[in-house]
Protein backbone atom coordinates (compact mmCIF):
# COMPACT_ATOMS: atom_id res chain seq x y z
CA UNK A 1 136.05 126.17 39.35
CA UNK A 2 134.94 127.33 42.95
CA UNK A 3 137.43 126.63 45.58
CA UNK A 4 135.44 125.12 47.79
CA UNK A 5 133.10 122.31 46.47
CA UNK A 6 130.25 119.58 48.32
CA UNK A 7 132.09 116.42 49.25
CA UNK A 8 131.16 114.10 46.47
CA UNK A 9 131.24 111.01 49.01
CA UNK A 10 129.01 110.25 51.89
CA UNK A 11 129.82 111.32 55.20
CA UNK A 12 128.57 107.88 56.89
CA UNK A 13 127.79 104.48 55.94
CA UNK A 14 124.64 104.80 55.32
CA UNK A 15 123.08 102.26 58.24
CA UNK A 16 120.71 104.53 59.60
CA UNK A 17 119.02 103.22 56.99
CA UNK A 18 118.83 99.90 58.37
CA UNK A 19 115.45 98.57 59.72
CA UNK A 20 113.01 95.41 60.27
CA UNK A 21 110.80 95.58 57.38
CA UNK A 22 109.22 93.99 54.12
CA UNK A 23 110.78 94.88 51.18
CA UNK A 24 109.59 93.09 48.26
CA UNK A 25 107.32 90.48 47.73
CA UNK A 26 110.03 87.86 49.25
CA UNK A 27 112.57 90.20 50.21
CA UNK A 28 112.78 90.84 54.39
CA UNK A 29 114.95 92.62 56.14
CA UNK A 30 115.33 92.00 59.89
CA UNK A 31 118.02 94.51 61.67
CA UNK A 32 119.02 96.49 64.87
CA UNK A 33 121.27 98.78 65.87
CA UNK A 34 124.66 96.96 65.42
CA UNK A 35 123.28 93.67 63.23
CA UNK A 36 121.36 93.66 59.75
CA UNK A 37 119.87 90.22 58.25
CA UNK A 38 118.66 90.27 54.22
CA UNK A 39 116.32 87.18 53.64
CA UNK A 40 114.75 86.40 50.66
CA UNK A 41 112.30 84.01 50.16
CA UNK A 42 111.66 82.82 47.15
CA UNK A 43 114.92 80.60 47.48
CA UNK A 44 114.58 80.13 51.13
CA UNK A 45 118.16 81.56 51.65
CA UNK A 46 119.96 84.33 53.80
CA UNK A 47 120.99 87.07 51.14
CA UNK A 48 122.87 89.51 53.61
CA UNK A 49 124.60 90.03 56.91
CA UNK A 50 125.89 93.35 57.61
CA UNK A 51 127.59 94.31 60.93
CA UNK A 52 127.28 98.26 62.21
CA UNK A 53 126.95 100.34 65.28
CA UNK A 54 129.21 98.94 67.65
CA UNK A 55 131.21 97.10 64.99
CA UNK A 56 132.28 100.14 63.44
CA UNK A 57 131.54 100.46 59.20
CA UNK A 58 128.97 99.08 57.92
CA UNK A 59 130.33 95.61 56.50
CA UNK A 60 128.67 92.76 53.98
CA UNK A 61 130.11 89.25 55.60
CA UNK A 62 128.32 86.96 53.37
CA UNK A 63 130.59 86.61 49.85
CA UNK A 64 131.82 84.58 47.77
CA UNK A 65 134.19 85.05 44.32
CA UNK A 66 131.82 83.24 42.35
CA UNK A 67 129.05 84.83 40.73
CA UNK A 68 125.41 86.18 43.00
CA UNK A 69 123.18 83.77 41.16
CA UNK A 70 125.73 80.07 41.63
CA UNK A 71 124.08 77.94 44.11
CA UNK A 72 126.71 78.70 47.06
CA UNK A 73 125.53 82.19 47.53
CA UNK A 74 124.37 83.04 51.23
CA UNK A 75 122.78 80.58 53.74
CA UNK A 76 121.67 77.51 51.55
CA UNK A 77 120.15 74.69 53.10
CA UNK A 78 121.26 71.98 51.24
CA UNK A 79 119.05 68.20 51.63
CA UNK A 80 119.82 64.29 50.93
CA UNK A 81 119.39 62.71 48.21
CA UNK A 82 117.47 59.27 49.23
CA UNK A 83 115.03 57.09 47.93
CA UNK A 84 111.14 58.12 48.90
CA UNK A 85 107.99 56.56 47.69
CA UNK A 86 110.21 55.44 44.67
CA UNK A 87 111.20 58.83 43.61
CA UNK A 88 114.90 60.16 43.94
CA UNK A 89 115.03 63.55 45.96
CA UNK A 90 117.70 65.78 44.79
CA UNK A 91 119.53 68.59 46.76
CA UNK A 92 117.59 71.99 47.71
CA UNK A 93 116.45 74.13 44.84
CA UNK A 94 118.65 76.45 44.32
CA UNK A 95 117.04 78.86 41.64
CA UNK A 96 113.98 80.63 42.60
CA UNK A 97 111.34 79.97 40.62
CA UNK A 98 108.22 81.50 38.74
CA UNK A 99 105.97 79.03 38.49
CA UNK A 100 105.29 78.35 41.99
CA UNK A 101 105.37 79.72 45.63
CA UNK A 102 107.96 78.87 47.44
CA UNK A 103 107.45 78.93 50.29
CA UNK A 104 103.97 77.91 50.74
CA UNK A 105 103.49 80.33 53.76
CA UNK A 106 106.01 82.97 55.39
CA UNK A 107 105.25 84.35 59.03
CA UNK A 108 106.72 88.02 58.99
CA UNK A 109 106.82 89.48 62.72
CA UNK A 110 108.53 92.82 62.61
CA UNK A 111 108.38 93.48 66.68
CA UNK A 112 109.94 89.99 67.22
CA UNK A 113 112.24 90.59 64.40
CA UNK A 114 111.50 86.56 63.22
CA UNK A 115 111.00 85.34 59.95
CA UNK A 116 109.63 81.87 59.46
CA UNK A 117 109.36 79.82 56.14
CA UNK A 118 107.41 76.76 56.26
CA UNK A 119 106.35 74.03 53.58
CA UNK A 120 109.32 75.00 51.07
CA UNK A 121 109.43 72.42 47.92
CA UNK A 122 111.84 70.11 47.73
CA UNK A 123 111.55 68.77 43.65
CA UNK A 124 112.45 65.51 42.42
CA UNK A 125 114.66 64.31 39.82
CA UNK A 126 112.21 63.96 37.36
CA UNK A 127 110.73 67.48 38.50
CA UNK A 128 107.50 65.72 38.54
CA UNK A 129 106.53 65.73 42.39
CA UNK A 130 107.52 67.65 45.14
CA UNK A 131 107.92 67.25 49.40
CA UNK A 132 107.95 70.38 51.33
CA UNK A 133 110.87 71.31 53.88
CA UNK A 134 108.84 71.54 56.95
CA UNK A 135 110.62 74.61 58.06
CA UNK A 136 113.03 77.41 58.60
CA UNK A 137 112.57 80.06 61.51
CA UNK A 138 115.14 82.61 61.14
CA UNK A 139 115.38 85.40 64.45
CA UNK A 140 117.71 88.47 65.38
CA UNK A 141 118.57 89.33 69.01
CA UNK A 142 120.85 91.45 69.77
CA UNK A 143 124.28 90.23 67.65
CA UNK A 144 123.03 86.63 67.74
CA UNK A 145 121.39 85.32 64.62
CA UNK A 146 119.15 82.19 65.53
CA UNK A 147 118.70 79.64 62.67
CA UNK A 148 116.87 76.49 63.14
CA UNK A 149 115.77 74.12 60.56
CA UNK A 150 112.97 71.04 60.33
CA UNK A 151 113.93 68.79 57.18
CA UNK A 152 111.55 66.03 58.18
CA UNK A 153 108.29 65.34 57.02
CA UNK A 154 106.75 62.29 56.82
CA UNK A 155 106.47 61.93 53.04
CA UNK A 156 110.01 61.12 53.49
CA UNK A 157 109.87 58.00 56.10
CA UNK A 158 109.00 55.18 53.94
CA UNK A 159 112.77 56.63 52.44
CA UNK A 160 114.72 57.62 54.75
CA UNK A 161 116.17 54.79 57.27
CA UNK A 162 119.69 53.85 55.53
CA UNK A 163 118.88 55.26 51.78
CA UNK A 164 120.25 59.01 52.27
CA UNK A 165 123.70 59.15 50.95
CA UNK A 166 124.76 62.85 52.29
CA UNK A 167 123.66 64.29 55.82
CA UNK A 168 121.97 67.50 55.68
CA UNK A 169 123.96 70.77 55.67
CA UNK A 170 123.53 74.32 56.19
CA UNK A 171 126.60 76.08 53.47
CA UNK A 172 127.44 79.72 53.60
CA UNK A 173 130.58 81.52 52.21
CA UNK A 174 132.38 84.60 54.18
CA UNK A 175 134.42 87.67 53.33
CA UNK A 176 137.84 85.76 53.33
CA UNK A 177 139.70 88.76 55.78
CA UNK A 178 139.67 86.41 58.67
CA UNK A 179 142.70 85.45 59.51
CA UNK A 180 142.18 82.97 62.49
CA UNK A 181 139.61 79.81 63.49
CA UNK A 182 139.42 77.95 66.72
CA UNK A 183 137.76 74.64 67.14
CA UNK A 184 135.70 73.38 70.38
CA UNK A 185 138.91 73.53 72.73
CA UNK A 186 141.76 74.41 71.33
CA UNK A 187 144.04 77.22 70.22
CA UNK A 188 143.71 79.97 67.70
CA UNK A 189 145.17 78.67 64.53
CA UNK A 190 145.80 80.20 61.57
CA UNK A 191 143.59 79.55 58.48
CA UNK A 192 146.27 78.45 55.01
CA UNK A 193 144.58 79.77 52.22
CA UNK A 194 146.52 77.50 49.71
CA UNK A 195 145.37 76.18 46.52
CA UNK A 196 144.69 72.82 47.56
CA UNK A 197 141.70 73.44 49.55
CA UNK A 198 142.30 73.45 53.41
CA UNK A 199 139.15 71.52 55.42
CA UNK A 200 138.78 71.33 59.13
CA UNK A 201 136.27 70.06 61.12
CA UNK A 202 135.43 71.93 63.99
CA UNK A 203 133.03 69.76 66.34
CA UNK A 204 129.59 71.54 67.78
CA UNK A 205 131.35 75.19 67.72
CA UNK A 206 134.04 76.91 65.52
CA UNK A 207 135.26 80.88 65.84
CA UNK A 208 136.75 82.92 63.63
CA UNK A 209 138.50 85.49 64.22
CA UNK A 210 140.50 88.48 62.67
CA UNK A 211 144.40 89.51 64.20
CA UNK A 212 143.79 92.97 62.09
CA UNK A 213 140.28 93.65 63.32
CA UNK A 214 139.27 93.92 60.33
CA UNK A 215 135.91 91.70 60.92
CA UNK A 216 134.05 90.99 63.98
CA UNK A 217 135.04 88.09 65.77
CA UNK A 218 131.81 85.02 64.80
CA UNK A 219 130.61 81.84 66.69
CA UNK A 220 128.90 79.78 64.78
CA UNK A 221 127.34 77.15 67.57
CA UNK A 222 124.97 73.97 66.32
CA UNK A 223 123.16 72.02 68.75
CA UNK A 224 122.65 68.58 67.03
CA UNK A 225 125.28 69.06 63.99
CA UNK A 226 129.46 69.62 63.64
CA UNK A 227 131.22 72.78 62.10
CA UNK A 228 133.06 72.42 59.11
CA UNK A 229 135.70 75.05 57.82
CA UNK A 230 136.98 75.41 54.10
CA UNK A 231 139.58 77.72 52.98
CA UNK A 232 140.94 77.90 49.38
CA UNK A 233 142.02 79.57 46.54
CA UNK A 234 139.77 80.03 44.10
CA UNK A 235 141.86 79.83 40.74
CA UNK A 236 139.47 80.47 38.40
CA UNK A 237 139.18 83.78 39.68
CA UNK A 238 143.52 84.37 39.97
CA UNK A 239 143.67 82.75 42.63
CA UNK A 240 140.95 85.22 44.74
CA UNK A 241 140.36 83.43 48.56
CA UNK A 242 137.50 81.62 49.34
CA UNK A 243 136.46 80.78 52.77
CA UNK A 244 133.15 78.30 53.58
CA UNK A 245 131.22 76.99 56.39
CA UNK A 246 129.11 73.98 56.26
CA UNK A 247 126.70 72.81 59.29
CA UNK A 248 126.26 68.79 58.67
CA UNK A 249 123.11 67.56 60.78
CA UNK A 250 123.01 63.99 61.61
CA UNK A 251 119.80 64.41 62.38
CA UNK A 252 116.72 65.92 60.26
CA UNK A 253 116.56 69.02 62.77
CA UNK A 254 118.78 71.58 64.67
CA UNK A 255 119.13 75.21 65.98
CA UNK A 256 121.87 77.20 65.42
CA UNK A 257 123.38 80.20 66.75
CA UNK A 258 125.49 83.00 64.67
CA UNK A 259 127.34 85.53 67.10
CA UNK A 260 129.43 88.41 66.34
CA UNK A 261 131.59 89.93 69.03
CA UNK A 262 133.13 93.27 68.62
CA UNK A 263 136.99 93.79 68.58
CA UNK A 264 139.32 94.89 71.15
CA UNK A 265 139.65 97.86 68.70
CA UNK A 266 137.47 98.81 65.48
CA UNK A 267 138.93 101.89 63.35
CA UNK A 268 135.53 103.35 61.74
CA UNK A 269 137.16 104.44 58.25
CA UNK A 270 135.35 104.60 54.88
CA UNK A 271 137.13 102.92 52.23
CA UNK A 272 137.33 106.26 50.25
CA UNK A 273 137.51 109.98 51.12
CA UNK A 274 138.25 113.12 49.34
CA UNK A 275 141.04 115.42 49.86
CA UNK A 276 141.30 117.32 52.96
CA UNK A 277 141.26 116.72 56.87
CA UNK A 278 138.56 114.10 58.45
CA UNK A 279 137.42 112.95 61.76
CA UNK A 280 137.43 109.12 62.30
CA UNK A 281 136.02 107.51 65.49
CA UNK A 282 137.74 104.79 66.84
CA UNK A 283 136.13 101.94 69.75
CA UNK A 284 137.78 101.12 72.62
CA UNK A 285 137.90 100.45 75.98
CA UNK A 286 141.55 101.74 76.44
CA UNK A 287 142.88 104.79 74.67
CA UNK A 288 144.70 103.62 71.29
CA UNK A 289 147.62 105.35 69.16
CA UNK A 290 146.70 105.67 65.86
CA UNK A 291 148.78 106.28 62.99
CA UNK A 292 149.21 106.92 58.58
CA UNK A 293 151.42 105.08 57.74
CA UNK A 294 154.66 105.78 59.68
CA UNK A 295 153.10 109.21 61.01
CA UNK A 296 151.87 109.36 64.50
CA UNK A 297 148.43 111.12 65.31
CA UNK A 298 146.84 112.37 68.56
CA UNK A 299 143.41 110.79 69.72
CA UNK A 300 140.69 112.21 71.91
CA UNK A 301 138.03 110.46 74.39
CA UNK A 302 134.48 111.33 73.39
CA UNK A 303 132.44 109.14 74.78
CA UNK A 304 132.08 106.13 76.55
CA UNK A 305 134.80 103.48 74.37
CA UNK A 306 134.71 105.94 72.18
CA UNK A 307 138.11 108.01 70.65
CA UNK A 308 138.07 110.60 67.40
CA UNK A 309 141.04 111.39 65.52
CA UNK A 310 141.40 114.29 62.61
CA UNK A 311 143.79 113.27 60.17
CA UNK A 312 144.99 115.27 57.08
CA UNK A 313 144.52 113.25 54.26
CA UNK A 314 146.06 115.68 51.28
CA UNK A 315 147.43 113.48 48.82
CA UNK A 316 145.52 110.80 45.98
CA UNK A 317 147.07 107.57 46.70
CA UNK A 318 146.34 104.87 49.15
CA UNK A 319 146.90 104.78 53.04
CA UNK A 320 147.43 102.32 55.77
CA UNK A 321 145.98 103.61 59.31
CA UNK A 322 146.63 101.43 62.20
CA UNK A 323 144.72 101.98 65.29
CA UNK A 324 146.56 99.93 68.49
CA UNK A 325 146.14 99.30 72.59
CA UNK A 326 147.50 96.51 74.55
CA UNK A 327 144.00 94.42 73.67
CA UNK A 328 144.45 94.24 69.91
CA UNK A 329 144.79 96.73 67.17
CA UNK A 330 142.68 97.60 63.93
CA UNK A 331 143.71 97.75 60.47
CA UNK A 332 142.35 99.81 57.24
CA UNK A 333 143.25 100.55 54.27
CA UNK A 334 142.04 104.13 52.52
CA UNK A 335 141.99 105.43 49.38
CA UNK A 336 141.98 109.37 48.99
CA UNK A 337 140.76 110.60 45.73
CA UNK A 338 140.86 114.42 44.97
CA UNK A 339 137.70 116.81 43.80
CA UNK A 340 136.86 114.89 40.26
CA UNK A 341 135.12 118.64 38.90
CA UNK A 342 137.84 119.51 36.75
CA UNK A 343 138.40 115.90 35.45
CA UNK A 344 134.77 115.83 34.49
CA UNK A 345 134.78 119.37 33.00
CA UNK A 346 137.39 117.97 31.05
CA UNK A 347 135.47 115.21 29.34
CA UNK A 348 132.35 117.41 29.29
CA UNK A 349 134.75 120.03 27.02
CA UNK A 350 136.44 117.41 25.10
CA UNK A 351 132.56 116.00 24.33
CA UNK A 352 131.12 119.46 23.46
CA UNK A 353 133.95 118.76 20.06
CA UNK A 354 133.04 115.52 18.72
CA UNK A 355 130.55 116.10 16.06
CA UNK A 356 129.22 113.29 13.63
CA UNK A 357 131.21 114.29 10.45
CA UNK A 358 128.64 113.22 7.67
CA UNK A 359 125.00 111.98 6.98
CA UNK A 360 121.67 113.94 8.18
CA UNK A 361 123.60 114.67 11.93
CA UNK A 362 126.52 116.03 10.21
CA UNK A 363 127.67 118.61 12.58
CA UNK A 364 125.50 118.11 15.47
CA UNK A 365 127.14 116.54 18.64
CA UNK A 366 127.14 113.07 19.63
CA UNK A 367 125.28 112.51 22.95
CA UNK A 368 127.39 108.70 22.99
CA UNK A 369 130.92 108.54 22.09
CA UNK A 370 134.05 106.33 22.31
CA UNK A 371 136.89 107.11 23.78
CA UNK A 372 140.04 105.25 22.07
CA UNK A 373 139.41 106.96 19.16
CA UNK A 374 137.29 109.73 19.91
CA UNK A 375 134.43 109.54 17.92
CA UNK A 376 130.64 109.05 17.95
CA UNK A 377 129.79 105.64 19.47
CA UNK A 378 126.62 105.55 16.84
CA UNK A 379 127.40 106.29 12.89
CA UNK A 380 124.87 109.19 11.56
CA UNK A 381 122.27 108.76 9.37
């Protein structure tokens, strides 16, 4: 084996990448430097939002434990069910569907990085008739995400005055490392992820907020509606944290705002590297100590808020860095694998000797094998 090798991982996190554009058929993306936005409009629904640039690592805040296709994934707009021209309107459809276009028009404008939706079918009971959602204009600028929504339309009057039995709501589910909320006025509180679900409501603004800067701080602001904040555990998946936001309207319109602030201090670590010394960049306005562990290690200004660090990362095994000023201090936690060539020459020799014993391949090697016993995975002809 050489001694040196290619690194095996990539050096960055692959947002340069990143850009306003049609990707599929009902697939958008809408992005900048430091904020990414996946749509996808078939089910009317933000797929994606990844913070970068001045946030540090690329990160994926939507999530939830449950599985990608369960109606709670991403931004779902969620509608009353009330009585209208004698038919009984159920919730938003969740599930894309085939059979139709939905919506009936989109309005793509790359320069203005806006998306808008409009005339997206809302299906009855009976899934015999439908009443388009007016609309849904979706718009990045800068690190604010602007999200309004028009339920009415007047199919729906004759229905509507008393006969709803839920408001409408916006739902979306976030990566559960937030470790803080604060409602209108008020103090930072801690969010109890318990197993009896924890609800809070929040009033026209809530904030949440991370003490390990692990995630960017977020305002979610509604003009018309109240915040709503849900933290569990979810213990059908061993007891994996779940945390929700849900936008009730009382009326059938509003505008929303989604802003991400950067942290006093954001460590810009990959989750994995390979053997051997690195440079990590740390943001800042004041110069931070960083450290491995217990092990101290000297920082550098490069820039404007900007600090680098090499650190020897020699061993396999996990590692805790901690970068820390007077402001705040960022967490991460790495895992350093070593140079997998020998491990995979290894299988590739140990493969080269399993050989199907009888039949017409007797004596030929197996392409597919098992592992616990070693054998062909497929029995010969």
């Amino acid at each position: 084996m050489p001694k040196t090798f290619t690194p095996y991982l990539p050096n960055t996190d692959l947002s340069q990448h990143m850009q306003t554009e049609k990707l599929l058929d009902c697939w958008y993306m809408l992005s900048n430097k430091h904020l990414s936005v996946l749509i996808e409009t078939n089910s009317c629904r933000i797929r994606g939002i990844f913070t970068h640039g001045k946030f540090g690592r690329m990160q994926k805040l939507l999530y939830d434990t449950r599985n990608i296709d369960q109606e709670y994934w991403g931004f779902c707009p969620r509608v009353p069910r009330f009585s209208s021209q004698n038919h009984d309107l159920r919730r938003l459809d969740y599930m894309p569907s085939l059979s139709r276009s939905n919506p009936e028009s989109v309005i793509f404008d790359a320069k203005e990085k806006l998306l808008i939706m409009r005339g997206i079918p809302l299906t009855t009971e009976a899934y015999q008739d439908e009443f388009p959602l007016e609309e849904i204009r979706i718009q990045l600028r800068g690190t604010t995400i602007h999200y309004s929504i028009n339920y009415c339309h007047e199919s729906w009057l004759p229905g509507m005055l008393g006969k709803y039995y839920d408001p409408p709501e916006l739902m979306s589910s976030w990566y559960p490392l937030y470790s803080h909320f604060q409602l209108d006025t008020g103090k930072r509180q801690a969010i109890p992820y318990s197993e009896d679900s924890f609800s809070k409501v929040a009033g026209k603004t809530l904030t949440l907020s991370d003490l390990k800067g692990r995630m960017p701080e977020m305002k979610i602001h509604s003009a018309s509606g109240r915040c709503i904040m849900t933290s569990e555990k979810d213990l059908s998946r061993k007891g994996a944290h779940r945390l929700r936001t849900t936008i009730q309207h009382p009326l059938f319109k509003d505008e929303m705002k989604i802003t991400f602030t950067p942290n006093p201090v954001t460590l810009c670590a990959n989750p994995y590297y390979h053997s051997g010394e690195h440079e990590i960049d740390i943001l800042s306005k004041q110069k931070p100590t960083l450290s491995i562990g217990r092990k101290k290690v000297s920082v550098e200004k490069v820039g404007d808020e900007k600090y680098k660090a090499l650190i020897q990362l020699k061993k396999e095994g996990t590692f805790k860095l901690n970068a820390k000023t007077s402001q705040g201090q960022s967490e991460s936690i790495v895992c350093v694998l070593k140079d997998p060539a020998e491990a995979i020459k290894k299988i590739g020799d140990s493969g080269m000797r399993v050989f199907w014993k009888k039949g017409q391949l007797k004596n030929i090697v197996a392409p597919v094998y098992q592992n616990n016993p070693v054998r062909p995975a497929i029995p010969g002809v």
